[in-house]
Protein backbone atom coordinates (compact mmCIF):
# COMPACT_ATOMS: atom_id res chain seq x y z
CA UNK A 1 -8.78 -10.80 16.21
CA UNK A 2 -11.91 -12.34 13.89
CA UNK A 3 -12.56 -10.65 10.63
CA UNK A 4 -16.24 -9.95 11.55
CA UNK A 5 -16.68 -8.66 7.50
CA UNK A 6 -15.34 -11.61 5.80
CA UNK A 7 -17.98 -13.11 3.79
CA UNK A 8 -16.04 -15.61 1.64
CA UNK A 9 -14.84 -18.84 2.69
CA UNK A 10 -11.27 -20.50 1.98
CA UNK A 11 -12.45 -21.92 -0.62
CA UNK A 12 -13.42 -18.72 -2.31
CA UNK A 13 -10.59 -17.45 -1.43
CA UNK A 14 -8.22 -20.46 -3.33
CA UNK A 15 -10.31 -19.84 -6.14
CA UNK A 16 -9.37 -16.22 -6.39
CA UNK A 17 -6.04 -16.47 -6.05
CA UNK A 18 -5.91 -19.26 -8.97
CA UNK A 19 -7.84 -17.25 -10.70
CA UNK A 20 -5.02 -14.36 -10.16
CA UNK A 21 -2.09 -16.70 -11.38
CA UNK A 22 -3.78 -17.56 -14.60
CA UNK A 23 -3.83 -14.14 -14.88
CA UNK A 24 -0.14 -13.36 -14.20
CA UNK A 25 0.71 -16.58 -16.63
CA UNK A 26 -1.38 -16.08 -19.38
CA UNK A 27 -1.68 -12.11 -19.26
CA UNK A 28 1.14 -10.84 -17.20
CA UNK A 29 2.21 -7.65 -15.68
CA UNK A 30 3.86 -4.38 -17.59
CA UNK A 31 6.31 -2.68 -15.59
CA UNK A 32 6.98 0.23 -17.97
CA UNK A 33 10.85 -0.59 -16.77
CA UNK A 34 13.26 -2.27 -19.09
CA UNK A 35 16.07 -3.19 -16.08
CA UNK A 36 13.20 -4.82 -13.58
CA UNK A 37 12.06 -6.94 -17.17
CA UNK A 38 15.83 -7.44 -17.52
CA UNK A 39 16.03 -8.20 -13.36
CA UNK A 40 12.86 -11.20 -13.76
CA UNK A 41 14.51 -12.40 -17.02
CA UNK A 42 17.79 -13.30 -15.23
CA UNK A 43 15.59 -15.43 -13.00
CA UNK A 44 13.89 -16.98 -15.16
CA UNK A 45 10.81 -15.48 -15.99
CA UNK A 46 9.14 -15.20 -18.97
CA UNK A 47 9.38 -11.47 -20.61
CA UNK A 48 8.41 -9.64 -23.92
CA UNK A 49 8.91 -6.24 -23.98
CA UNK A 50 8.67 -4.75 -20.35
CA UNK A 51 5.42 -7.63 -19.94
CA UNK A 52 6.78 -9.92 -17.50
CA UNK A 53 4.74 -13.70 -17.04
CA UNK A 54 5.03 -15.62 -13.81
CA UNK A 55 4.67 -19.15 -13.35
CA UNK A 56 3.17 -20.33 -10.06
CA UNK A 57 6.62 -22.07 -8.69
CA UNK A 58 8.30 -18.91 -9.56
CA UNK A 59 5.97 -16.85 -7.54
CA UNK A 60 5.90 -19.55 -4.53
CA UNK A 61 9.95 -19.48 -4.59
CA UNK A 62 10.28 -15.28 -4.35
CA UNK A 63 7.32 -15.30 -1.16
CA UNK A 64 9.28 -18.09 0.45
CA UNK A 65 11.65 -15.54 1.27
CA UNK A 66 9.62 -12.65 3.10
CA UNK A 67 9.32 -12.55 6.42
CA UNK A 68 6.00 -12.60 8.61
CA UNK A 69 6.88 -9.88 10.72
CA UNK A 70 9.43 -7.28 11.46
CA UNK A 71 9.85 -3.87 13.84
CA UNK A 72 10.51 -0.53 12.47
CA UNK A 73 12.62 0.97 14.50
CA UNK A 74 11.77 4.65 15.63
CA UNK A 75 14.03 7.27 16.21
CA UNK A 76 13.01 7.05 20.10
CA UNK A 77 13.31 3.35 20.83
CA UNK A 78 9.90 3.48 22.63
CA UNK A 79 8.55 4.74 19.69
CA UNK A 80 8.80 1.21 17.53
CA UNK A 81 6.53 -0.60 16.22
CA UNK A 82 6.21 -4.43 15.38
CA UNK A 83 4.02 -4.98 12.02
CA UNK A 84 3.19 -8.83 11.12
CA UNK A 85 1.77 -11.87 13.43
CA UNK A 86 -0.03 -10.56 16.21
CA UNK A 87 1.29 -6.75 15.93
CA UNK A 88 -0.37 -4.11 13.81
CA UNK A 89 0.26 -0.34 13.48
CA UNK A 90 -2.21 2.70 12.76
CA UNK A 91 -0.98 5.32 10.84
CA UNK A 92 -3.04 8.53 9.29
CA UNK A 93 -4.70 8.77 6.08
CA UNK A 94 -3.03 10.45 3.38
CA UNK A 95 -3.84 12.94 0.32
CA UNK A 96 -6.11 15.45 1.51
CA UNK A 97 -6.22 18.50 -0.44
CA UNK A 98 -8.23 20.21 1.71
CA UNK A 99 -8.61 20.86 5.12
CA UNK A 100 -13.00 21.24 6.67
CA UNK A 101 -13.64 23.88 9.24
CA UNK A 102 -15.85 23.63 12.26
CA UNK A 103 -18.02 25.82 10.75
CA UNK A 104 -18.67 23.75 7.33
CA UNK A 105 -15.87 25.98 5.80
CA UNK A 106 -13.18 23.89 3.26
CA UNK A 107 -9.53 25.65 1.70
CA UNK A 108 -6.66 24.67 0.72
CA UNK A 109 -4.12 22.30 2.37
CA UNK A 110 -0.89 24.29 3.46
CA UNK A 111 2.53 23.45 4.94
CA UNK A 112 1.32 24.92 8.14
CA UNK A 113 -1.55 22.01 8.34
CA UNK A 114 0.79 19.36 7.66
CA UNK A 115 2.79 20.61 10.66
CA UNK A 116 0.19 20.61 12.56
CA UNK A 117 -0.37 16.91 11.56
CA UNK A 118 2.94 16.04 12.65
CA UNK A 119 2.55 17.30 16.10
CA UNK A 120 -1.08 15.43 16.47
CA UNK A 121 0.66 12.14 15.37
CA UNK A 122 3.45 12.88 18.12
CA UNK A 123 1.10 13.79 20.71
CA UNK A 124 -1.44 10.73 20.02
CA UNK A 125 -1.30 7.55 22.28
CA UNK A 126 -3.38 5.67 19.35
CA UNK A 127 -1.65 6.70 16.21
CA UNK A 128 1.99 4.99 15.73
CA UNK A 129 3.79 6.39 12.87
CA UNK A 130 2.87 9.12 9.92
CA UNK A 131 4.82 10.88 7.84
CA UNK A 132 4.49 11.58 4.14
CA UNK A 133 1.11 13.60 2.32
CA UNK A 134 -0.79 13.37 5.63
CA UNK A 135 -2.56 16.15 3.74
CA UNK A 136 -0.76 17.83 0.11
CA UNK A 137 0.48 21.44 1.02
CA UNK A 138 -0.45 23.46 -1.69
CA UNK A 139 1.58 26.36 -0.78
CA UNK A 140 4.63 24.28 -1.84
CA UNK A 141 6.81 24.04 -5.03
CA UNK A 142 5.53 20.56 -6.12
CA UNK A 143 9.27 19.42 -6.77
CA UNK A 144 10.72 19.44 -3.58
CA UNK A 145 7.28 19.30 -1.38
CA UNK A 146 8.89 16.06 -0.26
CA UNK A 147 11.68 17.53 1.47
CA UNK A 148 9.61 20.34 3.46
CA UNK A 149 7.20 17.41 4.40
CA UNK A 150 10.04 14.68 5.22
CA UNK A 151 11.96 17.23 7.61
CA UNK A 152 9.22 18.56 8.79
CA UNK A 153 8.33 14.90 10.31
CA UNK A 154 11.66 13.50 11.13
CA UNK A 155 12.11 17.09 13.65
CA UNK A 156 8.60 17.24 14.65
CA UNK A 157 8.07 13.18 15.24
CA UNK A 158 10.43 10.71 16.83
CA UNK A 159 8.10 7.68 15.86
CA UNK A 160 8.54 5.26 12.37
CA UNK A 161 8.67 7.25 9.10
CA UNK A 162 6.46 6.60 6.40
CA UNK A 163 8.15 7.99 3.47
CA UNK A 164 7.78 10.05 0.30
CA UNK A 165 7.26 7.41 -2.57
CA UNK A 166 5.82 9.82 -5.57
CA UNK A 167 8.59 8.46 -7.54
CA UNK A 168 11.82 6.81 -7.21
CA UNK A 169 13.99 10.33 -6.82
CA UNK A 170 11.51 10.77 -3.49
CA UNK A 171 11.81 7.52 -2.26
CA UNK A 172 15.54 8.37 -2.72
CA UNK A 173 15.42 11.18 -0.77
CA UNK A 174 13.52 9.62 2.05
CA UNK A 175 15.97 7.34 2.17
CA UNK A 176 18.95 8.97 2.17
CA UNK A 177 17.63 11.65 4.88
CA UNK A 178 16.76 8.92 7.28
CA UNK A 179 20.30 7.57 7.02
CA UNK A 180 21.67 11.06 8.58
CA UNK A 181 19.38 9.47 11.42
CA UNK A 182 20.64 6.23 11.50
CA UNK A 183 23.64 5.89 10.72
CA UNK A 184 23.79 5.66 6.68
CA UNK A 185 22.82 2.75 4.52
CA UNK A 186 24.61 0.10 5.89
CA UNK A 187 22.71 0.57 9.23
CA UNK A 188 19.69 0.53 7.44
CA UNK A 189 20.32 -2.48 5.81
CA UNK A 190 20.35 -4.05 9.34
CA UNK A 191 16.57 -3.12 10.58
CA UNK A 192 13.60 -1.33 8.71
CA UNK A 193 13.57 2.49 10.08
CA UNK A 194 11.29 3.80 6.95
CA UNK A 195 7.66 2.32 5.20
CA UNK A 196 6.67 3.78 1.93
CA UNK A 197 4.10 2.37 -0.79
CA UNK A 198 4.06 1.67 -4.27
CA UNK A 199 0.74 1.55 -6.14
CA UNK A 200 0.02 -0.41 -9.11
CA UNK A 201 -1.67 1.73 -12.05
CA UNK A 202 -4.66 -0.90 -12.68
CA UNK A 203 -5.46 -3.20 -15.08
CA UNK A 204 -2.14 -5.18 -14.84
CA UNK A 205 0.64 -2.40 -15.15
CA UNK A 206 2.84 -0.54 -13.16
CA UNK A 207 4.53 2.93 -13.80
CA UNK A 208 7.93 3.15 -14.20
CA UNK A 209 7.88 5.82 -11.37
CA UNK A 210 6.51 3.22 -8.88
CA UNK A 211 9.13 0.38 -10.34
CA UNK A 212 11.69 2.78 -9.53
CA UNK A 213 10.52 3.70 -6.05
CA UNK A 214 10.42 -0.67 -5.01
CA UNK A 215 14.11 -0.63 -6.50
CA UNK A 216 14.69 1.93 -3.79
CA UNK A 217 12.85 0.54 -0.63
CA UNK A 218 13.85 -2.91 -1.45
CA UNK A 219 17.49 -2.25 -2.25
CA UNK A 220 17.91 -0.37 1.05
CA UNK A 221 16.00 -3.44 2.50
CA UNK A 222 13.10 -1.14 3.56
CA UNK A 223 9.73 -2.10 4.02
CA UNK A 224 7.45 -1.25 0.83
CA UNK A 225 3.61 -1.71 0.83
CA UNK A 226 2.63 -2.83 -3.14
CA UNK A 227 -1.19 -1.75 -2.98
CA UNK A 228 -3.32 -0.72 -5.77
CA UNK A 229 -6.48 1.16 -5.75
CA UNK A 230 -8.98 -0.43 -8.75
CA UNK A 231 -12.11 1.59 -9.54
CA UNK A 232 -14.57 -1.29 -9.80
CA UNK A 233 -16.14 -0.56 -13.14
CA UNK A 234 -13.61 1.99 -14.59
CA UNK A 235 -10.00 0.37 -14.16
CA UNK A 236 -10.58 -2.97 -13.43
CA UNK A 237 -14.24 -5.81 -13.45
CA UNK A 238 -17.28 -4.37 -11.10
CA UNK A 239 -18.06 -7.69 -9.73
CA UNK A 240 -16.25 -8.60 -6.43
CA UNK A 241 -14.43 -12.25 -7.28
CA UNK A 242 -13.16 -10.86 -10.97
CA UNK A 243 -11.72 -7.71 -8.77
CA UNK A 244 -10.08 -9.45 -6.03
CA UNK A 245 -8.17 -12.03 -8.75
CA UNK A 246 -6.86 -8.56 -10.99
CA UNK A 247 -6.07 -6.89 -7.41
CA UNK A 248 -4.44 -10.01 -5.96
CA UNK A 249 -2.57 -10.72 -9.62
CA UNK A 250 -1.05 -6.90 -9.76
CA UNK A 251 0.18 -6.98 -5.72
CA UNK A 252 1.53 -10.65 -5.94
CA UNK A 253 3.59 -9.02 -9.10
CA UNK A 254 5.38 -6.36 -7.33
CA UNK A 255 5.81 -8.48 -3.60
CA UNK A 256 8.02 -10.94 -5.82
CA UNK A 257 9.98 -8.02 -7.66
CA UNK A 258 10.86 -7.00 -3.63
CA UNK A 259 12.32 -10.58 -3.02
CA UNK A 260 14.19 -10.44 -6.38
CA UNK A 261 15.67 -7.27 -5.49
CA UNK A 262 16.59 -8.30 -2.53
CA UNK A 263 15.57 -11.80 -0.65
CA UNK A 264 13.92 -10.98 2.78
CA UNK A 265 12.99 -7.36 1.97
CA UNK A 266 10.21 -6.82 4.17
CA UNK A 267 7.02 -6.43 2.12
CA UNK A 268 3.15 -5.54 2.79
CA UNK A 269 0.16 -6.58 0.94
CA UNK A 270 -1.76 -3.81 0.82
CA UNK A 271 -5.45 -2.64 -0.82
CA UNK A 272 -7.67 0.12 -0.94
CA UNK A 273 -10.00 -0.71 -4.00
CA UNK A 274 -13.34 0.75 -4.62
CA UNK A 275 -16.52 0.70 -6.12
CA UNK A 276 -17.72 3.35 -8.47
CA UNK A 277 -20.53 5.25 -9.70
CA UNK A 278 -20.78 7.51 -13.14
CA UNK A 279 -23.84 9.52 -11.28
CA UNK A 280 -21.94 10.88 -8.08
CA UNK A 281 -18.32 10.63 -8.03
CA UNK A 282 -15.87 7.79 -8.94
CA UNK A 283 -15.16 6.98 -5.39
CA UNK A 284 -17.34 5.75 -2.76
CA UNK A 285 -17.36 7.51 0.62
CA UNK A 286 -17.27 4.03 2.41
CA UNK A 287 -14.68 2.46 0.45
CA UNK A 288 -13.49 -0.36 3.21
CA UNK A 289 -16.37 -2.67 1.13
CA UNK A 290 -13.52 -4.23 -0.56
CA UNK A 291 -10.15 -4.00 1.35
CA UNK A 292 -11.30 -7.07 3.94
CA UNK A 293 -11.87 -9.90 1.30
CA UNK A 294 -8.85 -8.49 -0.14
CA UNK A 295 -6.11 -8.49 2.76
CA UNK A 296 -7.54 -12.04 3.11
CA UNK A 297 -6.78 -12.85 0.43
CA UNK A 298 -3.47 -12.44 0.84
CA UNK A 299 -3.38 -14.88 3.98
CA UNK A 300 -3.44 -18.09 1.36
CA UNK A 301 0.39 -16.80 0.54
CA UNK A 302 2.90 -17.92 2.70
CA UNK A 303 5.05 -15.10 4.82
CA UNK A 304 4.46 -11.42 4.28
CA UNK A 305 2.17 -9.06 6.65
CA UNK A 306 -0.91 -7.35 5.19
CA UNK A 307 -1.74 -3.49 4.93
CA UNK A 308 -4.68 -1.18 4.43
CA UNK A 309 -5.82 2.19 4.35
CA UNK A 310 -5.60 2.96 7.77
CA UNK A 311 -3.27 0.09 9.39
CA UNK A 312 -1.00 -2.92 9.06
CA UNK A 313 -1.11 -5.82 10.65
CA UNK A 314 -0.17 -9.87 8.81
CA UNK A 315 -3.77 -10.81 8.82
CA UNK A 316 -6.32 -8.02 7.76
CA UNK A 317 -6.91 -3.99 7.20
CA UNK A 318 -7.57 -2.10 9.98
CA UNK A 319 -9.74 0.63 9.08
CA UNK A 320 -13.39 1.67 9.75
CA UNK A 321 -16.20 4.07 8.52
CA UNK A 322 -18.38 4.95 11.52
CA UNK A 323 -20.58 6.01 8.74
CA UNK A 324 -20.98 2.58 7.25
CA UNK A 325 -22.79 -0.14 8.75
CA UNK A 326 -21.77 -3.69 7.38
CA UNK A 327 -25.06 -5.24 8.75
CA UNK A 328 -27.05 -2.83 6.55
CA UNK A 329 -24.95 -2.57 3.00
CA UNK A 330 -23.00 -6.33 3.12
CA UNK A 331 -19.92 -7.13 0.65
CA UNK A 332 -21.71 -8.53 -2.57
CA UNK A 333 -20.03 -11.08 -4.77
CA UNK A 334 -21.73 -8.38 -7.89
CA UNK A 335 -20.15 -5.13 -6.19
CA UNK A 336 -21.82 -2.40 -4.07
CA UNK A 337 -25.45 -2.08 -4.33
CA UNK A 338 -27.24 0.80 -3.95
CA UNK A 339 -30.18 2.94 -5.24
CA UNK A 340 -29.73 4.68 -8.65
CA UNK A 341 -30.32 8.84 -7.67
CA UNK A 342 -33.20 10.53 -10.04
CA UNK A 343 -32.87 11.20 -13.27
């Protein structure tokens, strides 16, 4: 498969991702967690505080142990799915609040739409696996939301699980549910049967929430995506190269705290970073301007498969915009272009 939107050669690309460990040297990355600063110091990384600083033969040992591609096994056989190399999964969006009628009409997410979810993601031959937040039930206690949604899945779906990761007690949860499936955590240790994500909270940080949910998912040996969302122009440089070396810096960060926790932990580089504008909203509608330079970024790392919004695969995202036309609004090396609105 060709990435048809790449615009920046290999050589761009090497230059990003140097850029990105100067970063990670000279800067570092917060964690907000004193036993993951503890877990890097006892490798030898540099730490002050809950800042940890990488080295670029540190970073090269930890990805020489991921793996470039891996099945997650379903709870129907049939159902699995191989993510890295040549295989790629789609799985739904996530995080819709509300739900658009037919007739231009927009409420409230409920628990009765995510069901509904559920049983479109069982009954489609083009969507693979889904699971948590396909849309946020806001009829829900927001404590245990996770359970209703996670059971609600694993009774309604027999394909992967993609599993609550709001914090580490969710990711928990998720975990421990899935082993009634499988046989308990030492099964699970044995083959990846649940995919959650943890985000980075841009510029350069992560929340102690999301450190907690990678100790989870990598100490069960479960696939984690480390993605990050930066708002070009609010959390993180407008221009396109200065973005891709912060976003590429902050996911290298936590895909080498998976291969500390545990060596071989399978691991996705993921992205869904946007543009922004002060006059609309923060958040472009046609947001997949950045994810393609970014997943390819990630190919000048060895190992590891490559995520997006809408699917996984080791090489690139997988997602689209009918709406947007690449021909007509290209990737610019100075960010999204477009007309100011009037005044």
């Amino acid at each position: 498969m060709i990435d048809r939107m790449q615009r920046l050669s290999f050589q761009d690309l090497t230059r990003i991702h140097e850029a990105s460990v100067n970063i990670l040297g000279t800067t570092g990355i917060d964690f907000n967690h004193e036993r993951i600063a503890a877990l890097f110091s006892s490798h030898g990384f540099k730490t002050h505080g809950t800042r940890v600083y990488f080295e670029e033969t540190d970073i090269y040992n930890a990805l020489s142990t991921t793996v470039p591609a891996f099945t997650v096994h379903a709870r129907n056989p049939a159902r699995s799915v191989k993510i890295g190399q040549e295989g790629f999964v789609i799985n739904p969006t996530g995080g819709a609040t509300n739900i658009a009628g037919t007739d231009g009409t927009q409420r409230p997410a409920t628990f009765e739409d995510f069901n509904t979810c559920c049983k479109l993601v069982q009954t489609s031959d083009q969507v693979d696996m889904g699971g948590y937040l396909m849309v946020q039930p806001t009829d829900l206690p927001g404590d245990t939301a996770n359970l209703d949604m996670m059971l609600a899945y694993m009774t309604l779906c027999d394909k992967p699980i993609f599993g609550a990761s709001g914090s580490g007690k969710e990711a928990a949860d998720t975990l421990e549910m899935a082993g009634i499936i499988f046989g308990g955590r030492d099964k699970m240790l044995e083959k990846p049967v649940v995919v959650a994500v943890a985000n980075t909270m841009s510029p350069l940080r992560f929340s102690k929430e999301e450190g907690d949910v990678i100790l989870q998912m990598a100490g069960w040996r479960q696939p984690v995506v480390i993605s990050n969302m930066i708002l070009a122009g609010v959390s993180g440089p407008v221009s396109l190269p200065e973005m891709l070396a912060l976003e590429n810096a902050e996911i290298l960060a936590g895909v080498v705290l998976t291969q500390l926790v545990s060596p071989g932990t399978p691991v996705l580089y993921g992205s869904s970073s946007a543009a922004s504008t002060w006059f609309t909203r923060p958040l472009f509608k046609n947001f997949e301007i950045y994810p393609p330079p970014g997943c390819s970024t990630a190919r000048i790392i060895p190992g590891g498969a490559k995520a997006g919004a809408n699917g996984w695969n080791n090489r690139r995202l997988i997602c689209w915009d009918p709406a947007w036309n690449p021909m007509k609004n290209p990737p610019s090396t100075r960010g999204w272009k477009m007309p100011l609105p009037p005044m």
